[in-house]
C-alpha atoms as a PDB file:
ATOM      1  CA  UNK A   1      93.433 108.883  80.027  1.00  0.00           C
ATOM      2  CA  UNK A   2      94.409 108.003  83.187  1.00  0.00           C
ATOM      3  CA  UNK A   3      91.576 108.191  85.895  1.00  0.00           C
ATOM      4  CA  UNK A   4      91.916 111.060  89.330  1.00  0.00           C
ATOM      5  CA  UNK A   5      92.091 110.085  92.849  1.00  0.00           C
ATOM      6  CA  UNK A   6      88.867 110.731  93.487  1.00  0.00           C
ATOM      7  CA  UNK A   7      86.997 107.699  91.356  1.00  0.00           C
ATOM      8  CA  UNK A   8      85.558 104.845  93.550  1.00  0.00           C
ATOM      9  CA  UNK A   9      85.557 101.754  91.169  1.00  0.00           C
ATOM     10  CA  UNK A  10      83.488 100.274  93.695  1.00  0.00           C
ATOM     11  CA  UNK A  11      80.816 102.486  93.281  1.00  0.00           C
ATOM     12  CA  UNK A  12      81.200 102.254  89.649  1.00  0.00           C
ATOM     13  CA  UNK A  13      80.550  98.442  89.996  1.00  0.00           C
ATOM     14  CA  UNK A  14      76.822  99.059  91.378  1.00  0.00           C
ATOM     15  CA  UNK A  15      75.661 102.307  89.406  1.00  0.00           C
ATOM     16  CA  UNK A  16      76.691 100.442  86.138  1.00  0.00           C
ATOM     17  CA  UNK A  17      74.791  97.248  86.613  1.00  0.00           C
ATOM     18  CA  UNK A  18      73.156  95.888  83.389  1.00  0.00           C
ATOM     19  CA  UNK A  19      75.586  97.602  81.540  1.00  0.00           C
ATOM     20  CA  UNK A  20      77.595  95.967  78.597  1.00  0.00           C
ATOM     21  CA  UNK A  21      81.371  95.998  78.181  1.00  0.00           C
ATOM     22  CA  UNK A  22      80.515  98.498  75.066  1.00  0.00           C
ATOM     23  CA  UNK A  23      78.433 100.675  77.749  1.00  0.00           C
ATOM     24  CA  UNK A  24      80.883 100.783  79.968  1.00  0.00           C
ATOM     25  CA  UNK A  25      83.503 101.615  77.224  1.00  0.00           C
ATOM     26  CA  UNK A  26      80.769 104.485  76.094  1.00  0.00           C
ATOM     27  CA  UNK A  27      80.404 106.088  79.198  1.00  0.00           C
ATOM     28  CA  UNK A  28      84.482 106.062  79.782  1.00  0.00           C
ATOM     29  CA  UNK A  29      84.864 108.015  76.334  1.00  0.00           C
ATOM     30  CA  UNK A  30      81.969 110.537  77.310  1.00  0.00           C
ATOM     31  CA  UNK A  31      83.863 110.920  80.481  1.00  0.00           C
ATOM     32  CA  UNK A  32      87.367 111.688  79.280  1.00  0.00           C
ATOM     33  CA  UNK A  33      85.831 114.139  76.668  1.00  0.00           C
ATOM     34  CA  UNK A  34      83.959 115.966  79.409  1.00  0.00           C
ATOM     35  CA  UNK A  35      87.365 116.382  81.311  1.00  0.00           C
ATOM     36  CA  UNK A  36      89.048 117.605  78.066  1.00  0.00           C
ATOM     37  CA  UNK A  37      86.245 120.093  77.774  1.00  0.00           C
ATOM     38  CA  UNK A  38      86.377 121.126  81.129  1.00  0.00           C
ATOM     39  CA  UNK A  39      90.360 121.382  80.641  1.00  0.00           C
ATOM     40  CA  UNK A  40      92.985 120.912  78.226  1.00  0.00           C
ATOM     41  CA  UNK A  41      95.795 120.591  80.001  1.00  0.00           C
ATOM     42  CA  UNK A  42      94.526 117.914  82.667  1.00  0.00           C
ATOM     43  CA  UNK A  43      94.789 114.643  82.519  1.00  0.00           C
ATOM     44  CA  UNK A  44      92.529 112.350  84.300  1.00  0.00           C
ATOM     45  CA  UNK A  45      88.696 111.593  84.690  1.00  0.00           C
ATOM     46  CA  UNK A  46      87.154 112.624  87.792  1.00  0.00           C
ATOM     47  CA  UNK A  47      84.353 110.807  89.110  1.00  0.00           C
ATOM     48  CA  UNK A  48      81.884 113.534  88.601  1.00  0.00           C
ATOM     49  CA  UNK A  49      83.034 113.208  84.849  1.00  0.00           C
ATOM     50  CA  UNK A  50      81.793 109.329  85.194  1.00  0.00           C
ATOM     51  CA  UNK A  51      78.919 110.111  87.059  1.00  0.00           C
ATOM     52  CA  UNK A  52      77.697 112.296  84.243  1.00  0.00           C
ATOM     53  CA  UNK A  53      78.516 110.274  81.028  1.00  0.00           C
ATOM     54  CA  UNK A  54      76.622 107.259  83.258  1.00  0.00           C
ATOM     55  CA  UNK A  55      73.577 109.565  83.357  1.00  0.00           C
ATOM     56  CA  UNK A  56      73.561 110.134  79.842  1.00  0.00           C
ATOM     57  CA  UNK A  57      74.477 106.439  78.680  1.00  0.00           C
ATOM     58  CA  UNK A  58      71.477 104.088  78.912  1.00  0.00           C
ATOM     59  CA  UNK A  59      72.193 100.580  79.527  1.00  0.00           C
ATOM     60  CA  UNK A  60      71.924  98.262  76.185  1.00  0.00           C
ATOM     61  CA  UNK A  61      68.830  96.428  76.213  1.00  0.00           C
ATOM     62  CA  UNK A  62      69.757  92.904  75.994  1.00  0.00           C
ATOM     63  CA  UNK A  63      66.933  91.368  77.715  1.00  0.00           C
ATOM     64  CA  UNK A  64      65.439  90.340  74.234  1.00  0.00           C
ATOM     65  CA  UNK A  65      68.628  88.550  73.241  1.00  0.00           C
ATOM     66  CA  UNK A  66      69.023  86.770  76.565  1.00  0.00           C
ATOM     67  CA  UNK A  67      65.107  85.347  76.469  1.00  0.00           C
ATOM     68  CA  UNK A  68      66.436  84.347  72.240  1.00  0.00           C
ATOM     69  CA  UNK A  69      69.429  82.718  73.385  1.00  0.00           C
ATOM     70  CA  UNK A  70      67.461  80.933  76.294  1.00  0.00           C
ATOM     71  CA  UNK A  71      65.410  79.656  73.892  1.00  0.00           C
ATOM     72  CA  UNK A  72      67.936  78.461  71.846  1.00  0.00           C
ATOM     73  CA  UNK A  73      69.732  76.558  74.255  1.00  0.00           C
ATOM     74  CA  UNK A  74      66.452  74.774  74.792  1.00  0.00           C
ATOM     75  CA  UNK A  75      66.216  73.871  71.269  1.00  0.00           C
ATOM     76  CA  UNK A  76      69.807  72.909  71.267  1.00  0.00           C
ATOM     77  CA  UNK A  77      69.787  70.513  74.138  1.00  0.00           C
ATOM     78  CA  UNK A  78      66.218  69.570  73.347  1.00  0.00           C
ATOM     79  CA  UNK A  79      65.936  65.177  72.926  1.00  0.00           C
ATOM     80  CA  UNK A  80      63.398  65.467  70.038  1.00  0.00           C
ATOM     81  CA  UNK A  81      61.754  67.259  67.361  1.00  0.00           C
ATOM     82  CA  UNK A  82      58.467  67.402  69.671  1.00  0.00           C
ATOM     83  CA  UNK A  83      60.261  68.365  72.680  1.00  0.00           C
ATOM     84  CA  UNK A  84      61.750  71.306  70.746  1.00  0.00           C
ATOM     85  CA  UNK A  85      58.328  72.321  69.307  1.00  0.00           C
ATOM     86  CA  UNK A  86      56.839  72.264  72.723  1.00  0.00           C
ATOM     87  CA  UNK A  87      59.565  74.802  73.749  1.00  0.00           C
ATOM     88  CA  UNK A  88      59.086  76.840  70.659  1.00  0.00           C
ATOM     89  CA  UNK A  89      55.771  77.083  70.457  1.00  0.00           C
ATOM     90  CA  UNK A  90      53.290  78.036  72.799  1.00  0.00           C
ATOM     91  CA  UNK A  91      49.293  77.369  71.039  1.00  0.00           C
ATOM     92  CA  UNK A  92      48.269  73.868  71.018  1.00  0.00           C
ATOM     93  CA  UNK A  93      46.457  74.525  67.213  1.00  0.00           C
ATOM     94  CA  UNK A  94      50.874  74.947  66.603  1.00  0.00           C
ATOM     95  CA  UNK A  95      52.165  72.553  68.262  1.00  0.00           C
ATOM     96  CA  UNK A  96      49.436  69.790  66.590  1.00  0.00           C
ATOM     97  CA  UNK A  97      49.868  70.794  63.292  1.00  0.00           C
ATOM     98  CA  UNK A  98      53.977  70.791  63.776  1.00  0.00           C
ATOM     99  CA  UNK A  99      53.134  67.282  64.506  1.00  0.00           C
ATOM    100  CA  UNK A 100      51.332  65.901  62.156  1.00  0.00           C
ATOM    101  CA  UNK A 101      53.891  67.517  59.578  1.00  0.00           C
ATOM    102  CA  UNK A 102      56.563  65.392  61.152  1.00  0.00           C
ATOM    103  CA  UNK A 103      54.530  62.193  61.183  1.00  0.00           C
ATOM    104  CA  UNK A 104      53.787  63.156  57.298  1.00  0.00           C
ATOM    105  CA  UNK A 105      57.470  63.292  57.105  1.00  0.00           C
END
């Protein structure tokens, strides 16, 4: 559905920060359906149809994921099996017994 005259993509740009490509695809569906609800026949999105499906979409939390991935990437590029530990764990009681295991090994 093509979208009306009216719709500022630039102002989408800064009221959808921290959304995902699947939030922005959410809120674009809730948006055409609210201007098929409001008429049949048209066919476009205004922005007041976007500014309403962005009030009732909620951002994806991926905060968790990117503090996982981080971590991963430390582990990844990490020299040694110590290093890595270090990054993975954060209690000293951990990180001593991780290496004692690995000079058992």
């Amino acid at each position: 559905m093509p979208c009306g005259f009216d719709v500022d993509v630039s102002e989408l740009t800064h009221v959808t920060k921290g959304c995902t490509s699947a939030d922005i695809s959410l809120i674009c569906r809730e948006a055409s359906i609210s201007a098929i609800k409001e008429n049949l026949n048209y066919s476009g999105v205004k922005m007041e149809h976007l500014k309403t499906a962005i009030l009732r979409v909620h951002p994806s939390e991926i905060q968790p994921y990117q503090e996982l991935s981080d971590k991963f990437q430390r582990l990844v590029n990490s020299k040694s099996p110590s290093e890595a530990c270090v990054h993975q764990l954060n209690r000293p009681k951990e990180l001593s017994s991780w290496i004692k295991m690995m000079d058992w090994i």
